[in-house]
Protein backbone atom coordinates (compact mmCIF):
# COMPACT_ATOMS: atom_id res chain seq x y z
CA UNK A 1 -17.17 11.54 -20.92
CA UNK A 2 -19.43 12.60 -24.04
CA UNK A 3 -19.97 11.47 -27.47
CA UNK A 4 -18.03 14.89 -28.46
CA UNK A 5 -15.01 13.79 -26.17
CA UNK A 6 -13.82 11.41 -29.17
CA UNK A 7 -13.78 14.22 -31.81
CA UNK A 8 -9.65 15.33 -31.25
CA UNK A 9 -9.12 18.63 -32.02
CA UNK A 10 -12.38 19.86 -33.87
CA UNK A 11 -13.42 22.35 -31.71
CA UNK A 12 -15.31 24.63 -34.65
CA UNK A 13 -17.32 21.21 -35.91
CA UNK A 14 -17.71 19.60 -32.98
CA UNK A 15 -19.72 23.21 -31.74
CA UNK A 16 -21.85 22.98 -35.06
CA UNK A 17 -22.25 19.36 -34.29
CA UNK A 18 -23.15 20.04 -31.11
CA UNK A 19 -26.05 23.06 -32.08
CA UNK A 20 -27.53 20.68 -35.00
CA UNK A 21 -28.10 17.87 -31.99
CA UNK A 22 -29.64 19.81 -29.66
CA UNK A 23 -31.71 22.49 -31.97
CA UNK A 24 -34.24 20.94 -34.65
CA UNK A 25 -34.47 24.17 -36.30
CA UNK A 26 -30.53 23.78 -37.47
CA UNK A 27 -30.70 20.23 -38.32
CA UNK A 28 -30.70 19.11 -42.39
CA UNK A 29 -31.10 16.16 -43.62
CA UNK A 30 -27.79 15.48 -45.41
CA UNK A 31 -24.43 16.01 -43.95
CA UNK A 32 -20.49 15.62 -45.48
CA UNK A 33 -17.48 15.58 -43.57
CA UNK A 34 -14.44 16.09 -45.29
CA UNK A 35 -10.87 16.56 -44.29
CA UNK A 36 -7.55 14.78 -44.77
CA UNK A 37 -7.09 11.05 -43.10
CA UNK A 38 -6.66 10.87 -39.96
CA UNK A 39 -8.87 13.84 -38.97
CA UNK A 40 -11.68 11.84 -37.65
CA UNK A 41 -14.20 12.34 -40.09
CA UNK A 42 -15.99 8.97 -39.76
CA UNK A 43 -15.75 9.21 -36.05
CA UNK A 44 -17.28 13.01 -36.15
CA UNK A 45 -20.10 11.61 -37.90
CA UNK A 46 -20.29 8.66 -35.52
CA UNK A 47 -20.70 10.79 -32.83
CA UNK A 48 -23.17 13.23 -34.43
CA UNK A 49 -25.19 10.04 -34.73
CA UNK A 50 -25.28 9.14 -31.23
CA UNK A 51 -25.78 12.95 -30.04
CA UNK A 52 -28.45 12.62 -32.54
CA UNK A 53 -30.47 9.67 -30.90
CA UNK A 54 -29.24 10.34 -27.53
CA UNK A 55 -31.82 11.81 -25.38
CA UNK A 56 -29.21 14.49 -23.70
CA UNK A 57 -27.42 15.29 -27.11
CA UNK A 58 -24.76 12.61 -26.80
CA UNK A 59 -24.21 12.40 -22.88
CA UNK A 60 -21.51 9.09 -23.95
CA UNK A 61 -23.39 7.46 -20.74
CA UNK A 62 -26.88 6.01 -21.94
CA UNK A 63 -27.66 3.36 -24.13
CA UNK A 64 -28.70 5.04 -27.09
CA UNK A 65 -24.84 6.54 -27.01
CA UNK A 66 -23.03 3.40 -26.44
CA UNK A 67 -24.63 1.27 -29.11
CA UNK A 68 -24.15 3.90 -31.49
CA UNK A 69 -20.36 4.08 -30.78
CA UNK A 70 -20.11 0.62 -30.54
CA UNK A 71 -22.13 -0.09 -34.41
CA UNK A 72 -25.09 -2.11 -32.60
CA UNK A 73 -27.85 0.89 -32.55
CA UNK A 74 -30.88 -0.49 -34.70
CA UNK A 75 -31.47 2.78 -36.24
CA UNK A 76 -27.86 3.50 -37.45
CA UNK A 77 -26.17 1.86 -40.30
CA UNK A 78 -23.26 2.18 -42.04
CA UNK A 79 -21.10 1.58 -45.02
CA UNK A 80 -17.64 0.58 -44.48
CA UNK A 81 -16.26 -0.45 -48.03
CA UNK A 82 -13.72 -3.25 -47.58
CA UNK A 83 -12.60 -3.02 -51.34
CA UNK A 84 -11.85 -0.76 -53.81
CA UNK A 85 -15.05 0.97 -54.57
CA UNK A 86 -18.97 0.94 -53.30
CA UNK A 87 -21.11 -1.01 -55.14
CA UNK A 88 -24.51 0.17 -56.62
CA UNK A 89 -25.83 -3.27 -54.79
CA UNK A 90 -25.01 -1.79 -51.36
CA UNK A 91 -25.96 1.58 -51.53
CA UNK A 92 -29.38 0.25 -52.32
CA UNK A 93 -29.60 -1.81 -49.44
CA UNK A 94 -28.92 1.04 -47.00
CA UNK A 95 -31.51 3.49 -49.47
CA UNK A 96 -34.48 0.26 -48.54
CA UNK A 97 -33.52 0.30 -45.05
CA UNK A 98 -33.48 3.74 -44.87
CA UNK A 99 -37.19 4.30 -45.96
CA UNK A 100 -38.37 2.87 -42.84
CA UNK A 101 -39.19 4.36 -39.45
CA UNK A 102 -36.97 5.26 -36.69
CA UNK A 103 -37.55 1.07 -34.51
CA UNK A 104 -36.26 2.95 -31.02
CA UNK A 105 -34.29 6.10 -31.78
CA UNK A 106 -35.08 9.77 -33.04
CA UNK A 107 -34.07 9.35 -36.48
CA UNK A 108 -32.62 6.48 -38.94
CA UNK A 109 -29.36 7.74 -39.82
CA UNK A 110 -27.22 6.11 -42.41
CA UNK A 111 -23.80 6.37 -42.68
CA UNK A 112 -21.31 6.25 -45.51
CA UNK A 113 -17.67 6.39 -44.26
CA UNK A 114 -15.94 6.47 -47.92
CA UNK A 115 -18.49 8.71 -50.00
CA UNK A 116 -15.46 9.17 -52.68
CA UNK A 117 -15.82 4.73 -53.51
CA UNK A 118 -18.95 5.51 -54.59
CA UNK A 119 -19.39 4.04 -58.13
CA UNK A 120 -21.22 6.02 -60.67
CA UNK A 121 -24.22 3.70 -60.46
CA UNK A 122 -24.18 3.65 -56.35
CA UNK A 123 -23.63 7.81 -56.22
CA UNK A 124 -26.84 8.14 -58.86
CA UNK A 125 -28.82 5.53 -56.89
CA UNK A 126 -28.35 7.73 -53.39
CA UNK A 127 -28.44 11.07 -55.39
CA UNK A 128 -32.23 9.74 -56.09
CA UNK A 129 -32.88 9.58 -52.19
CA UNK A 130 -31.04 12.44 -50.93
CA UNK A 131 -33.26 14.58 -53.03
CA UNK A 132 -36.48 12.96 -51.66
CA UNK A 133 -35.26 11.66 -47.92
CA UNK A 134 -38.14 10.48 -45.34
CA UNK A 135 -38.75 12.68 -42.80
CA UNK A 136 -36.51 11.17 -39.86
CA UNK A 137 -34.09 10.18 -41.97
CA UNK A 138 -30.40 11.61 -41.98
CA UNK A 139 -27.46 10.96 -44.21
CA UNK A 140 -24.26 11.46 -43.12
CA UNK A 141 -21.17 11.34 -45.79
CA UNK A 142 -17.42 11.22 -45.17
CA UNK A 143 -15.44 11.84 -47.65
CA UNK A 144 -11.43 13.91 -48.53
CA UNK A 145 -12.85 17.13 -49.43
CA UNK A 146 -15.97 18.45 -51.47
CA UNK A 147 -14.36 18.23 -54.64
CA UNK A 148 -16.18 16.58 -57.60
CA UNK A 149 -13.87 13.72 -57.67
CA UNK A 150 -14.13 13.10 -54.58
CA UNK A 151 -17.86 13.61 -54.31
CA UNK A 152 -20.13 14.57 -57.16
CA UNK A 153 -21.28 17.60 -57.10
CA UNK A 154 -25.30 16.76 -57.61
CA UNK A 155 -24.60 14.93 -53.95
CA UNK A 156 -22.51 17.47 -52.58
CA UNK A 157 -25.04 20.38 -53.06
CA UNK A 158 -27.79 18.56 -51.20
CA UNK A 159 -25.42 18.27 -48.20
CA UNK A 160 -24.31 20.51 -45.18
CA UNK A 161 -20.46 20.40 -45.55
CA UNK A 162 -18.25 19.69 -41.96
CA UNK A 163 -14.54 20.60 -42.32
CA UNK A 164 -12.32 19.13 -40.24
CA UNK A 165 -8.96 19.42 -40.06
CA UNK A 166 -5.47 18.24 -39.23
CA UNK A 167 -5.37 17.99 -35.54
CA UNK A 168 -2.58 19.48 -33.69
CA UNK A 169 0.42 16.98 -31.82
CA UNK A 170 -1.04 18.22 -28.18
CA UNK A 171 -4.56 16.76 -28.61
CA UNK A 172 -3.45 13.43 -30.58
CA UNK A 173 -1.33 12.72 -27.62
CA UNK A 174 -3.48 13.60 -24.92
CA UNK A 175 -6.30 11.42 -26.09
CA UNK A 176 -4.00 8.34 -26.20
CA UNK A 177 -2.78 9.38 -22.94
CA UNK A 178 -6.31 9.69 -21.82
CA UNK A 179 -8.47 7.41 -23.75
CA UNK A 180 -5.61 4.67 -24.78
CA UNK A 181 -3.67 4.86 -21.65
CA UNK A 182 -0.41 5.23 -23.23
CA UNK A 183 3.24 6.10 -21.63
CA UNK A 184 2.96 10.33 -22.00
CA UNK A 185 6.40 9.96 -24.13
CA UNK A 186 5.58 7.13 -26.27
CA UNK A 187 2.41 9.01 -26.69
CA UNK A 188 4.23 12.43 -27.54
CA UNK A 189 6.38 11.09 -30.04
CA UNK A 190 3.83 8.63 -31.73
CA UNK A 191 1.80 12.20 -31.80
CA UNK A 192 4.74 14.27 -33.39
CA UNK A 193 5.39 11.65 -36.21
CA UNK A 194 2.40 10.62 -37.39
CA UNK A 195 1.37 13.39 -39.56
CA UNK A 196 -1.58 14.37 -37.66
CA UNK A 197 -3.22 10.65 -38.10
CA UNK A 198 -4.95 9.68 -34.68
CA UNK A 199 -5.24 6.17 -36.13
CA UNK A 200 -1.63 6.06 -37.66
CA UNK A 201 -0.47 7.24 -33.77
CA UNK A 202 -1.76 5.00 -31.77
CA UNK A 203 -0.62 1.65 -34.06
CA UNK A 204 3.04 3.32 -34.19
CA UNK A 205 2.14 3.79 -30.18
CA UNK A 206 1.57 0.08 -29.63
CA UNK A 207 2.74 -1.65 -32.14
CA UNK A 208 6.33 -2.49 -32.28
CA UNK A 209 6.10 -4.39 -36.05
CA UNK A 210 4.56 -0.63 -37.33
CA UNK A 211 7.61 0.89 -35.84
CA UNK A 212 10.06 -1.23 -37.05
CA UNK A 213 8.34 -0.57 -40.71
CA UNK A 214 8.19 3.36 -40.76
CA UNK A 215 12.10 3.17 -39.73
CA UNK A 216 12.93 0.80 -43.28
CA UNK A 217 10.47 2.99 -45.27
CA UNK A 218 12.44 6.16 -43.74
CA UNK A 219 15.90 4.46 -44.19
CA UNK A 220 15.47 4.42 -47.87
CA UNK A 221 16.34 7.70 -49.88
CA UNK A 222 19.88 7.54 -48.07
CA UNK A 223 20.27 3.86 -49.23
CA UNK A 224 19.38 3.92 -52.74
CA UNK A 225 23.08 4.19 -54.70
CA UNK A 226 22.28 1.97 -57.87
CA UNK A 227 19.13 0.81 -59.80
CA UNK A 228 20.08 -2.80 -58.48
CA UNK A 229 19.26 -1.11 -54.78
CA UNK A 230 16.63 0.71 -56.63
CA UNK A 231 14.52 -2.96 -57.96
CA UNK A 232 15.67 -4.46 -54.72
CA UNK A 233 14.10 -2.26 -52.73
CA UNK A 234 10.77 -2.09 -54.60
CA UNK A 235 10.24 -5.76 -54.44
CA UNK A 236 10.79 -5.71 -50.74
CA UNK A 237 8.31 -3.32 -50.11
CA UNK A 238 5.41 -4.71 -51.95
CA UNK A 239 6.36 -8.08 -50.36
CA UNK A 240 6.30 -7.07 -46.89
CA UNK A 241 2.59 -4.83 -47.85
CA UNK A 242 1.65 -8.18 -49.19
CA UNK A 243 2.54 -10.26 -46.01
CA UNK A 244 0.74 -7.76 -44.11
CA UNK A 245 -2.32 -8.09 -46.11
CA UNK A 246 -2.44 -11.67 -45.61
CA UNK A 247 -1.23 -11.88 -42.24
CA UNK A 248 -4.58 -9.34 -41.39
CA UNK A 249 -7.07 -11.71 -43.98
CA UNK A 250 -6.49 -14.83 -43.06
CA UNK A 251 -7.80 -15.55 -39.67
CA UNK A 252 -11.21 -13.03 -40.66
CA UNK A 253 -10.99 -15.06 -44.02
CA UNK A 254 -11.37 -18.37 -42.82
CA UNK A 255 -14.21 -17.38 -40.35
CA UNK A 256 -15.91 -16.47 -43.17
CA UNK A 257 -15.89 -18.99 -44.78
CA UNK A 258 -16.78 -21.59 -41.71
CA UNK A 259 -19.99 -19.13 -41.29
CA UNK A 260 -20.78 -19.62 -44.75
CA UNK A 261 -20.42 -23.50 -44.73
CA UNK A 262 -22.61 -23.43 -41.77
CA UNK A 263 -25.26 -21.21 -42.51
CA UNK A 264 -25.56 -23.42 -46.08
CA UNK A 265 -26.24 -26.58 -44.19
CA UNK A 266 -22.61 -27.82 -44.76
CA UNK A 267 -22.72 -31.93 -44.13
CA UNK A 268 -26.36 -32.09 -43.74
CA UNK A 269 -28.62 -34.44 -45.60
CA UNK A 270 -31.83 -35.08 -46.97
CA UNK A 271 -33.74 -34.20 -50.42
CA UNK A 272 -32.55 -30.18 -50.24
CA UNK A 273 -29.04 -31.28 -50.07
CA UNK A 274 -28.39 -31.18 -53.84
CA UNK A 275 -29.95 -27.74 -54.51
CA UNK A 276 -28.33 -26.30 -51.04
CA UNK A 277 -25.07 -27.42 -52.93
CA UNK A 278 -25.66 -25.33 -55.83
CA UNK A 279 -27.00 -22.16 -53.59
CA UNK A 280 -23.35 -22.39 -51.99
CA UNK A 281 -21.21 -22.74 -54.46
CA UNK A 282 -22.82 -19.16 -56.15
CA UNK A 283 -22.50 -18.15 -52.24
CA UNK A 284 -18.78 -18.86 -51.88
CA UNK A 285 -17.83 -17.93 -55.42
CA UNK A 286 -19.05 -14.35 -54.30
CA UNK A 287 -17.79 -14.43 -51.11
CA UNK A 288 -14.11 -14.99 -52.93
CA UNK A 289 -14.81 -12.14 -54.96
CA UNK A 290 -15.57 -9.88 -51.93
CA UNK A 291 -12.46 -11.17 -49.83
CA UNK A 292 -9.99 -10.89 -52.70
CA UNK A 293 -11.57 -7.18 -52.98
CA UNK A 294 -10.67 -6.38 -49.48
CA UNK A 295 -6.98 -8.07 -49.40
CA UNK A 296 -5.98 -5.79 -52.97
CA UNK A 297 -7.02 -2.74 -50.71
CA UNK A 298 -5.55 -3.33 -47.60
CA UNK A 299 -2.57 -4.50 -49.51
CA UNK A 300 -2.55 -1.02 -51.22
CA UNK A 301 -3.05 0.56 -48.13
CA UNK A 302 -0.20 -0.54 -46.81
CA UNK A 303 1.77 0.43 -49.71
CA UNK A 304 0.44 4.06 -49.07
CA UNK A 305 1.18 4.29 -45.67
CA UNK A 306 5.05 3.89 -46.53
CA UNK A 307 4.58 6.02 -49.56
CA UNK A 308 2.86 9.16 -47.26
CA UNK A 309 5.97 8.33 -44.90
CA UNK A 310 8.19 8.99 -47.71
CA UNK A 311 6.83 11.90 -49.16
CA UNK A 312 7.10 13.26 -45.78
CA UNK A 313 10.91 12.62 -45.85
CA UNK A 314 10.93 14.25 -49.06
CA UNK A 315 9.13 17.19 -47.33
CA UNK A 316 11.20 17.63 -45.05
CA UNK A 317 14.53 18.23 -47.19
CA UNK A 318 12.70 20.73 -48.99
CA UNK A 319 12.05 22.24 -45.33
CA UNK A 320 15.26 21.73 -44.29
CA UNK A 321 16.88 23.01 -47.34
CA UNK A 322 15.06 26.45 -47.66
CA UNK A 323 16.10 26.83 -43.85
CA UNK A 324 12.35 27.38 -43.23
CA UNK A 325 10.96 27.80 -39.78
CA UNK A 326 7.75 25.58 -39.58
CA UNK A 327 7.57 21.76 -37.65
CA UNK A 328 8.96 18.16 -39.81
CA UNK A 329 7.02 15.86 -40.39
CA UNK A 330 9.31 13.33 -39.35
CA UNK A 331 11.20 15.10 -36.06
CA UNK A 332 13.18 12.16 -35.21
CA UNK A 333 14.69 11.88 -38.70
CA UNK A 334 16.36 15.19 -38.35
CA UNK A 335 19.83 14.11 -38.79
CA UNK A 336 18.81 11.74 -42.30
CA UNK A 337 16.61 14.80 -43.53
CA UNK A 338 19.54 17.35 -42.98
CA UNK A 339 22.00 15.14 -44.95
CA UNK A 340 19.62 14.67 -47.77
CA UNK A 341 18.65 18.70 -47.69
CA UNK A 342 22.97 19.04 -48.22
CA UNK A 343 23.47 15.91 -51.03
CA UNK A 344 20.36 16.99 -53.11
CA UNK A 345 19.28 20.38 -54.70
CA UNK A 346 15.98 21.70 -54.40
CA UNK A 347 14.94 20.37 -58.05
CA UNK A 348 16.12 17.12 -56.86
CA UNK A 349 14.45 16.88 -53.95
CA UNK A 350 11.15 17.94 -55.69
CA UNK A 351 11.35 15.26 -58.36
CA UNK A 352 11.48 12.70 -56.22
CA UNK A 353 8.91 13.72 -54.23
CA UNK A 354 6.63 14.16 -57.76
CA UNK A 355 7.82 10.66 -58.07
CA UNK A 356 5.99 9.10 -54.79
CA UNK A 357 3.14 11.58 -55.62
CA UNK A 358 2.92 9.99 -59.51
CA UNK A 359 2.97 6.30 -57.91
CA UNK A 360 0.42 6.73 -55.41
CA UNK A 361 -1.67 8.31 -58.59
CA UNK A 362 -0.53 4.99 -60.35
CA UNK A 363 -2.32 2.66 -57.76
CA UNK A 364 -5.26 4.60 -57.41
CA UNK A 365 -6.00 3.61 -61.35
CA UNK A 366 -4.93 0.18 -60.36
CA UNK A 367 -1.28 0.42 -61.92
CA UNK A 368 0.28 -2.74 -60.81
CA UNK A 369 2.15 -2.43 -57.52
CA UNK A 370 5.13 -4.22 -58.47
CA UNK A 371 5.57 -1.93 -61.81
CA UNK A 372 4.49 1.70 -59.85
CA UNK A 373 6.82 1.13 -56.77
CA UNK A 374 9.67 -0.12 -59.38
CA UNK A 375 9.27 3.09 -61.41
CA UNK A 376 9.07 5.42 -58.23
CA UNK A 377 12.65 3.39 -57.00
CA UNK A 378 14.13 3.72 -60.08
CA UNK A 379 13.18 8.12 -60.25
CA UNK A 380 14.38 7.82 -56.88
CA UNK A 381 17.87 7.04 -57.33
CA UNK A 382 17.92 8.90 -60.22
CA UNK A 383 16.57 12.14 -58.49
């Protein structure tokens, strides 16, 4: 099984890919793959990189290809921001790494899997080395789309653009079939529901807590009849994102922490003691910072995932309603989606699907949680 074999349902980049890898003459020196989530765009430029330092173009068998996959290769790093943006402090890291040679591969490649976090400091301190890269050095950007908000356009002309797209039902399932060894119809329906998210079908696939979530989320235009249900609601929702958020933090938290302790010389003693003291407290005060960065976003994200699910819903009735041909994005909700498509008219329907829209705008310029989802509720019920 190759490198390529992890791509689902890319066939036009994963050929490009493919050409680039094995053909010097098409290779550049900065690459951005776009698309929605869930297309695979980190995992396209993951396997570029190992086709890249693979001696057979990303064979999936040798070394080179397995450490790549697997984030150990010593000439491929990566940026995986944990909170809500890309600091100028970390993109400067990875621009001193990258300005030395290759240790054991072909090239150093660098990786940034959120170009659009960049900060305005961080995207001007990589625009300076993308315009003057080392010779074997490669820069690989994943980003939404091409668009200057999501990446500026100084960075985005210096880069060879990858489009990738939603991937069809038939290839999601058969690679968690394949690859996840998952029952064919859990896999088919986790597939037809997940909105063309590999990642988003596999943890509805496995995961009976994710299941149980999506059907609340989906269970709550038909059960909104008052602005009591409306705040109720709300607060539920952002309490059960924040549980999650926690319940993922903790454990990785408090291993943090321990390794911090340890690596500061926690209980030891002697005449560095007292300044080792000082050196951890700046060291944990930071490390606070960093975690309480991460929980806000995977809070958020979780708050997005029910919002996407709803907006699907709201899709759907609009679908439904205008007696349109083309696939739901939530199959197994016909019956809810048909009743809404009858109670609500068009303009209804399209309000409050402006209204998720407007809230996940709201928490993208840090809105409060508790007042965007309370406000989307409350537009909601009103319709």
């Amino acid at each position: 099984m190759s490198v390529w074999d992890e791509v689902v349902g890319q066939p036009a980049a994963v050929a490009e890919l493919r050409a680039a890898a094995e053909n010097p003459a098409a290779m550049t020196h900065a690459w951005l793959f776009t698309g929605p989530p869930g297309s695979g765009r980190s995992t396209a430029a993951r396997a570029f990189a190992a086709a890249l330092q693979c001696p057979r173009h990303g064979c999936g068998e040798c070394t080179s290809c397995h450490t790549v996959m697997t984030g150990t290769h010593s000439d491929v790093r990566e940026i995986v921001p944990e909170g809500l943006s890309i600091s100028v402090k970390s993109v400067r890291t990875l621009v001193q790494q990258a300005a030395r040679k290759p240790a054991t591969g072909r090239y150093q490649v660098l990786m940034i899997t959120d170009a659009d976090r960049l900060t305005e400091s961080a995207a001007n301190a990589l625009l300076k080395f993308v315009e003057e890269p080392p010779e074997q050095t490669i820069f690989l950007l994943c980003a939404p789309s091409d668009h200057p908000e999501d990446v500026r356009i100084t960075i985005r002309s210096r880069c060879r653009v990858i489009p990738l797209r939603i991937p069809a039902p038939e290839a999601i399932a058969d690679v968690l079939v394949r690859r996840d060894g998952i029952d064919p119809e859990q896999a088919r329906w986790a597939a037809s529901v997940c909105g063309g998210h590999v990642g988003r079908a596999r943890r509805l696939a496995r995961d009976g807590e994710a299941r149980k979530h999506r059907e609340a989320v989906l269970g709550l235009p038909l059960r909104i009849r008052g602005l009591g249900d409306a705040f109720a609601f709300a607060g539920d929702l952002v309490r059960e994102a924040k549980a999650e958020a926690t319940e993922l933090s903790e454990a990785r938290d408090a291993a943090e922490r321990e390794e911090l302790a340890i690596a500061m010389g926690a209980g030891g003693t002697g005449k560095g003691v007292a300044a080792a003291a000082r050196g951890a407290k700046a060291a944990e005060k930071e490390l606070e910072r960093q975690q309480k960065s991460r929980h806000t976003r995977t809070q958020r994200d979780a708050i997005d995932r029910a919002l996407t699910d709803l907006a699907g819903f709201y899709r759907d009735a609009l679908v439904a309603g205008a007696g349109a041909d083309v696939p739901l994005t939530h199959p197994d909700r016909e019956a809810d989606i048909r009743t809404a498509a009858a109670q609500w008219s068009p303009e209804s329907i399209l309000r409050r699907l402006e209204a998720v829209l407007a809230c996940r705008t709201a928490l993208d310029v840090n809105v409060k949680p508790e007042v965007a989802v309370e406000a989307m509720m409350v537009a909601l019920h009103r319709g």
